[in-house]
C-alpha atoms as a PDB file:
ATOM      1  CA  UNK A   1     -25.246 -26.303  31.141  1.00  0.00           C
ATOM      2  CA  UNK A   2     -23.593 -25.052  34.264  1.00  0.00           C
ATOM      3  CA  UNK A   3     -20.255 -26.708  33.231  1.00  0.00           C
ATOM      4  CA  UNK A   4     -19.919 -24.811  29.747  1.00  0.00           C
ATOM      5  CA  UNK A   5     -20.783 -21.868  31.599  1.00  0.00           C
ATOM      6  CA  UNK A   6     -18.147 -22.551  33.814  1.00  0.00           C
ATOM      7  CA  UNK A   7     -15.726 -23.312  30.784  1.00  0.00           C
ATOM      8  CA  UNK A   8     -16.716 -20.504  29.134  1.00  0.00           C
ATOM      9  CA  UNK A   9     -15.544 -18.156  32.080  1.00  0.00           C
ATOM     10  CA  UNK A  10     -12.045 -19.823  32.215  1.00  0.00           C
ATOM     11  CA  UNK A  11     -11.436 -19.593  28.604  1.00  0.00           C
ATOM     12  CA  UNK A  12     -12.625 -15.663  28.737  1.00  0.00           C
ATOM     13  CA  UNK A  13     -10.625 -15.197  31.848  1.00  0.00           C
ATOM     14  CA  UNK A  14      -7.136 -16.998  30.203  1.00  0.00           C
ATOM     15  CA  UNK A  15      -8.086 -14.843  26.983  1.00  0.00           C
ATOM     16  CA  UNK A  16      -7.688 -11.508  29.043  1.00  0.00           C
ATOM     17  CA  UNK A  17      -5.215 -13.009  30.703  1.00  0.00           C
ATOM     18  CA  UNK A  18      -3.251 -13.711  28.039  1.00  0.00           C
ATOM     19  CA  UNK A  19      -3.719  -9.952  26.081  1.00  0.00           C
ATOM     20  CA  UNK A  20      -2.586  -8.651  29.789  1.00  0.00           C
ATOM     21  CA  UNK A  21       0.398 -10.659  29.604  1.00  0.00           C
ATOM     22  CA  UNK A  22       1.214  -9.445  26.707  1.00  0.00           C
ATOM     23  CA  UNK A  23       0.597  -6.145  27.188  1.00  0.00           C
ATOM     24  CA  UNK A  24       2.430  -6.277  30.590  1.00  0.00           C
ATOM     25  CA  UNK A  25       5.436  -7.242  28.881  1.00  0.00           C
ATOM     26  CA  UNK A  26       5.715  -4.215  26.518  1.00  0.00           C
ATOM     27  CA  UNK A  27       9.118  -2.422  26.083  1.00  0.00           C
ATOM     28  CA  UNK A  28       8.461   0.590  27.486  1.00  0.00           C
ATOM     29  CA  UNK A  29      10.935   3.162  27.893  1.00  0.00           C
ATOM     30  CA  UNK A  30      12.429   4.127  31.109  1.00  0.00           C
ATOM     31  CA  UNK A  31      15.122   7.084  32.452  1.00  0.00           C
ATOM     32  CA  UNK A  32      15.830  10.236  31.406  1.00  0.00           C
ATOM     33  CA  UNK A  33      18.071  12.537  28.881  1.00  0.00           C
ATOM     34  CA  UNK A  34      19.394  15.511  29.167  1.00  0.00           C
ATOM     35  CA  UNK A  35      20.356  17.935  25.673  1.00  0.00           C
ATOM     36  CA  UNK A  36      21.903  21.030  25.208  1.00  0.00           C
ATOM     37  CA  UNK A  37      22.043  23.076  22.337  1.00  0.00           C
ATOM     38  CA  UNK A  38      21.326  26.782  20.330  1.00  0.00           C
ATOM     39  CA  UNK A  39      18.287  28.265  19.317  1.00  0.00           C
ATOM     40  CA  UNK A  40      16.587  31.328  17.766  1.00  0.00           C
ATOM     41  CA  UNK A  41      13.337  33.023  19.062  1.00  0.00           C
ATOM     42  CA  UNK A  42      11.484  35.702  18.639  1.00  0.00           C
ATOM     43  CA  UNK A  43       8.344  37.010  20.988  1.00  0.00           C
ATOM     44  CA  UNK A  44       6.388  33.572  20.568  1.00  0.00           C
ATOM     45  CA  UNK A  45       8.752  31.004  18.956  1.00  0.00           C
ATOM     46  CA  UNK A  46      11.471  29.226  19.769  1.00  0.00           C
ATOM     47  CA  UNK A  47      13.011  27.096  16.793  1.00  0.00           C
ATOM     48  CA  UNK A  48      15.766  24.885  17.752  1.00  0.00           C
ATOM     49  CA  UNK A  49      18.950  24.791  15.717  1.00  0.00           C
ATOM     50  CA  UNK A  50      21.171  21.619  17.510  1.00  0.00           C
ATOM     51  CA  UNK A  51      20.858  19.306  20.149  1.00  0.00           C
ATOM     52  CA  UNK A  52      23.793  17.402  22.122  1.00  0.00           C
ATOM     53  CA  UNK A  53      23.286  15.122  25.076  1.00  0.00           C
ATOM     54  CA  UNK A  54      24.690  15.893  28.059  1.00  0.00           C
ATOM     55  CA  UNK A  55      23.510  13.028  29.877  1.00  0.00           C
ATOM     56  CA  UNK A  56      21.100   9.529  30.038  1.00  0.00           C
ATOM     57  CA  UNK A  57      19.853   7.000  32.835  1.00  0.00           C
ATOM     58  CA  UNK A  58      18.031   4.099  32.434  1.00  0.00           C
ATOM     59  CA  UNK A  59      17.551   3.374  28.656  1.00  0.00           C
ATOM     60  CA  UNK A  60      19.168   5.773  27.598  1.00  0.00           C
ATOM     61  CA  UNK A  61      22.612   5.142  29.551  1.00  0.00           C
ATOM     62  CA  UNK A  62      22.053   1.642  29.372  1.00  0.00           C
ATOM     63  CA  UNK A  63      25.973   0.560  28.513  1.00  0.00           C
ATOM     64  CA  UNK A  64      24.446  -2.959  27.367  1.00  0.00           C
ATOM     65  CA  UNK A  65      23.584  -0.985  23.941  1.00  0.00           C
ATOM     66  CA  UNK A  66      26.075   1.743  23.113  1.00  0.00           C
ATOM     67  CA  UNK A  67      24.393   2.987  20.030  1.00  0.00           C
ATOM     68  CA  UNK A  68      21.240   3.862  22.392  1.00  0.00           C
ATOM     69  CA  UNK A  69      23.108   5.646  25.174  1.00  0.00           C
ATOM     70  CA  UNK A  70      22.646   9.559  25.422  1.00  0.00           C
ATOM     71  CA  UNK A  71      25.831  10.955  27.052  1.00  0.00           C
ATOM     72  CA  UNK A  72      28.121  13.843  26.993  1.00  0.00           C
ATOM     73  CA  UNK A  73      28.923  14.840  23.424  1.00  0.00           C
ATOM     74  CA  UNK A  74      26.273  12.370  22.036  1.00  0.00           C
ATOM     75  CA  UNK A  75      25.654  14.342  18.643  1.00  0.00           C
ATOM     76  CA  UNK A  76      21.382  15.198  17.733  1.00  0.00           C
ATOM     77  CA  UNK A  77      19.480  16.012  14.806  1.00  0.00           C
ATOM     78  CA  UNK A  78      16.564  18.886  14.810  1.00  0.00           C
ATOM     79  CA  UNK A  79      14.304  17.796  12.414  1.00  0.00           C
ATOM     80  CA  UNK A  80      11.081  20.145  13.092  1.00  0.00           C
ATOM     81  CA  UNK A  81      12.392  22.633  15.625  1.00  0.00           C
ATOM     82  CA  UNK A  82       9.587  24.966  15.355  1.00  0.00           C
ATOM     83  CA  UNK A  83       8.108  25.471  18.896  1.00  0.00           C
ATOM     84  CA  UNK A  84       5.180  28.135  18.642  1.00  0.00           C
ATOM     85  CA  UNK A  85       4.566  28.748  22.722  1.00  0.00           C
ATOM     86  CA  UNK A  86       1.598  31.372  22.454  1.00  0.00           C
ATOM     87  CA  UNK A  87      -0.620  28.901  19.888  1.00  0.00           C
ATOM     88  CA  UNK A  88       1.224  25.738  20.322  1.00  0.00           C
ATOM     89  CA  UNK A  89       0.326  22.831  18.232  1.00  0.00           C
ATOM     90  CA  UNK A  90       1.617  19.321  18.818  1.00  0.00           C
ATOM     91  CA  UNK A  91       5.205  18.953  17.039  1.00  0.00           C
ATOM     92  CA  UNK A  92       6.010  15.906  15.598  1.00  0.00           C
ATOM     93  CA  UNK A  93       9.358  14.169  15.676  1.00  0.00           C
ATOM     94  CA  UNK A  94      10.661  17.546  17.323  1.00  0.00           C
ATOM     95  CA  UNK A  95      14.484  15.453  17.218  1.00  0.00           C
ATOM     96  CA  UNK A  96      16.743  12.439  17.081  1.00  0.00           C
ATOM     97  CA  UNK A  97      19.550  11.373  19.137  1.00  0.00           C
ATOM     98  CA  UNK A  98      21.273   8.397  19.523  1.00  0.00           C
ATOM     99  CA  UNK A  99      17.769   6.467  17.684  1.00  0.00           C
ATOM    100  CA  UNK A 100      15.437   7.978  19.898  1.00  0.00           C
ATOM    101  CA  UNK A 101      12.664  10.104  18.732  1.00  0.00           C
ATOM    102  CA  UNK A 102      10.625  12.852  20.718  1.00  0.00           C
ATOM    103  CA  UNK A 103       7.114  14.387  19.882  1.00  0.00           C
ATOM    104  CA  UNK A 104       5.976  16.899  22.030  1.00  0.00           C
ATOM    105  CA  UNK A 105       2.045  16.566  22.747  1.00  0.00           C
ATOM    106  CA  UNK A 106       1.516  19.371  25.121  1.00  0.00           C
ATOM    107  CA  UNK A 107       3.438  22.773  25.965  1.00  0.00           C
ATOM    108  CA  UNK A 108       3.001  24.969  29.496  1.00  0.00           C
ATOM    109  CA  UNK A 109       4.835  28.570  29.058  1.00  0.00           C
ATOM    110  CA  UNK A 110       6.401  28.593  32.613  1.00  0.00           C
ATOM    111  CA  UNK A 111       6.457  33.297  32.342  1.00  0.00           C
ATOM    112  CA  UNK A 112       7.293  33.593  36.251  1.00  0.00           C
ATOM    113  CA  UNK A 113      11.122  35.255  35.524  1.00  0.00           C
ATOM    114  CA  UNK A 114      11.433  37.676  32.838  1.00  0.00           C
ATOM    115  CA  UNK A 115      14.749  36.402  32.166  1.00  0.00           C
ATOM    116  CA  UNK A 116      14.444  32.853  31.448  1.00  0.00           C
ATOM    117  CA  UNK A 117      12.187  31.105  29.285  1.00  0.00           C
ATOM    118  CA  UNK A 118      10.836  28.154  30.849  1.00  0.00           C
ATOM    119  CA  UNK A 119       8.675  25.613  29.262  1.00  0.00           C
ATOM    120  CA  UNK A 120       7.569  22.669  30.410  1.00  0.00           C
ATOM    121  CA  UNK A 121       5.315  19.768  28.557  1.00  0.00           C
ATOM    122  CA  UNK A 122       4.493  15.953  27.439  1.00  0.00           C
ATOM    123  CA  UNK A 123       5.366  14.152  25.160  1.00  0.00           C
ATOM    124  CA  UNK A 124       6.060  10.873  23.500  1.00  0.00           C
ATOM    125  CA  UNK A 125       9.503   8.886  23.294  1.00  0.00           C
ATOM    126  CA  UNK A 126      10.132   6.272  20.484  1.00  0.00           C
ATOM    127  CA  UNK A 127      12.861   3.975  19.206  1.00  0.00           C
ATOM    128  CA  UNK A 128      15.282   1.566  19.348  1.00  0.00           C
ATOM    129  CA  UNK A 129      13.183  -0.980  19.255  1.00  0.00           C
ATOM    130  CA  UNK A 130      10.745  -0.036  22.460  1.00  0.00           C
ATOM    131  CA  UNK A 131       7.423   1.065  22.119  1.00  0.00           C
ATOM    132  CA  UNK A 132       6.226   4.438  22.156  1.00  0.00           C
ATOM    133  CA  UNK A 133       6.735   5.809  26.081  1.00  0.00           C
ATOM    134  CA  UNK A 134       4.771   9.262  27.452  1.00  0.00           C
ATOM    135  CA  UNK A 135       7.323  11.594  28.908  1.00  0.00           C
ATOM    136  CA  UNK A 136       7.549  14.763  30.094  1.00  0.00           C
ATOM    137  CA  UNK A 137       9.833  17.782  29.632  1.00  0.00           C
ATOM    138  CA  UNK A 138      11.619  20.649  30.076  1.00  0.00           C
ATOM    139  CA  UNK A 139      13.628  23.199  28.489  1.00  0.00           C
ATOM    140  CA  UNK A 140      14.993  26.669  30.002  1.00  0.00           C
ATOM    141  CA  UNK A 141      16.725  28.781  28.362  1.00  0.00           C
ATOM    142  CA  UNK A 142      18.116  32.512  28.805  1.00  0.00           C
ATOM    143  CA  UNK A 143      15.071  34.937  26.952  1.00  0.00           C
ATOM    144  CA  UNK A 144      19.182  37.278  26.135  1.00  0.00           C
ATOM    145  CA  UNK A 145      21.227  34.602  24.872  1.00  0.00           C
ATOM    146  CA  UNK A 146      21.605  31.866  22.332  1.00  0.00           C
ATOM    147  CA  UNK A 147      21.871  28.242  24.241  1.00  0.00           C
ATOM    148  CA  UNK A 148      19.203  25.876  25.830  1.00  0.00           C
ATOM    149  CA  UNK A 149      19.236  23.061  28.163  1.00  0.00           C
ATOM    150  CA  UNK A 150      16.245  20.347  27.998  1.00  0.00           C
ATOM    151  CA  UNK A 151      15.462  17.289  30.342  1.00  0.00           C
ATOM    152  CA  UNK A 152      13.012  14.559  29.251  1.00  0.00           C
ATOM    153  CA  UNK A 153      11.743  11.725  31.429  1.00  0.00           C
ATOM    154  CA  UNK A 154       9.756   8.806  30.184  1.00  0.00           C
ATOM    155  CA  UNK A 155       6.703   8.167  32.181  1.00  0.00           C
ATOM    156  CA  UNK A 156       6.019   4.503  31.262  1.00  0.00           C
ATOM    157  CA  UNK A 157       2.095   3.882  32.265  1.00  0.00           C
ATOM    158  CA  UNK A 158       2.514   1.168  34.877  1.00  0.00           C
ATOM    159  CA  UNK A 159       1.304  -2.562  33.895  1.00  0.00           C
ATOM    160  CA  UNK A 160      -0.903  -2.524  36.623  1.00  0.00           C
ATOM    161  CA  UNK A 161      -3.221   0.069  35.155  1.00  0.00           C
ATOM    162  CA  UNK A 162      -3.382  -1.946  31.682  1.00  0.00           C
ATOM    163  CA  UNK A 163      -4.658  -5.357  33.725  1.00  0.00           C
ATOM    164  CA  UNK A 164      -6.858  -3.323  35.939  1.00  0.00           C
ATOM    165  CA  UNK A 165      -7.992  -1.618  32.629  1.00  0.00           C
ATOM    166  CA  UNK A 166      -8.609  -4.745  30.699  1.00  0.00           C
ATOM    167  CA  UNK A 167     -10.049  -6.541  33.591  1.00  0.00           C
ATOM    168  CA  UNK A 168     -12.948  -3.620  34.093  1.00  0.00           C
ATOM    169  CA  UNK A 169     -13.673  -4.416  30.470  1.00  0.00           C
ATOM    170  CA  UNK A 170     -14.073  -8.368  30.670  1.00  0.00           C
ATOM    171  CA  UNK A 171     -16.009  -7.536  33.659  1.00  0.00           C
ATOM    172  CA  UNK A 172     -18.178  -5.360  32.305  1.00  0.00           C
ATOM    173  CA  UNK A 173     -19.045  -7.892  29.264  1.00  0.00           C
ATOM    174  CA  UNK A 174     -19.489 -10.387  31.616  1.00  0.00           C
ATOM    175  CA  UNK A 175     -21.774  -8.351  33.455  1.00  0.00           C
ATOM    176  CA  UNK A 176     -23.940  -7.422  30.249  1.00  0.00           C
ATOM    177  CA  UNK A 177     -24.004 -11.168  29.248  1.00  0.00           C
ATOM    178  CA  UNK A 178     -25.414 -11.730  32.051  1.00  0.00           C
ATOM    179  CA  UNK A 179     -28.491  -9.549  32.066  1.00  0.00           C
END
């Protein structure tokens, strides 16, 4: 009896073992982009007209995969471009550039200089083949004037906190098989 037990234990402990693996080997996204482009607003929306990198690190500058690489001149697409900062509402695939797709999940309206317009957010990266990264970002632009400038940074949730995650959970079945 105290064998199977025992078995029983191992073969959990390789199962979660095994998800963790996997899950600690996830393409997640990592560096940061920079875009520049025009935009219309009024009092409480911005709506984006064009976006053009101006820079990438990491994944996105990675020169092993030219198609993915976000530099100077790299050419975007606005596809919803709507950004409504006094009731904001998550925006879906906000744009594409270079096969990489941004969602923005949360919006701060940074209103400390009358001059500039300051936001500031999360979000989600996706594509090219990695999975779907949180990120944060940015985007200042002149409240008189018709040009923005936008830096986002995947924030890739470190492996550790997916096994420490996963291992609270087998321990917590273990724990309630054994009572």
């Amino acid at each position: 009896m105290k064998v199977t037990k025992i078995l029983k234990l191992v073969l959990l402990g390789a199962m979660v073992f095994g998800i963790n693996t996997g899950i600690a080997n996830a393409a997640l996204i990592t560096g940061s982009m920079g875009l520049t482009g025009s935009y219309d607003a009024t009092a409480t929306i911005l709506t984006l007209n064009s976006a053009t990198g101006t820079a990438g690190t990491g994944d996105f500058g990675d020169p092993a995969f030219p198609l993915n690489v976000v530099e100077f001149g790299t050419p975007g697409t606005i596809v919803n471009g709507v950004i409504n900062y006094d009731t904001f509402t998550p925006v879906v695939n906000i744009l594409e550039i270079a096969g990489w797709q941004l969602d923005l999940t949360t919006l701060v309206n940074d209103d400390s200089d009358p001059e500039l317009l300051h936001l500031l957010g999360t979000g989600l990266l996706s594509g090219n083949g990695f999975d779907a990264t949180s990120a944060v970002w940015t985007l200042s632009a002149q409240k008189v004037g018709s040009s923005y400038s936008m830096t986002i940074t995947a924030v890739p949730v470190p492996a550790a906190v997916w096994l420490f995650g996963s291992g609270l959970i087998g321990l917590a079945g273990f724990m309630r098989r054994k009572a």
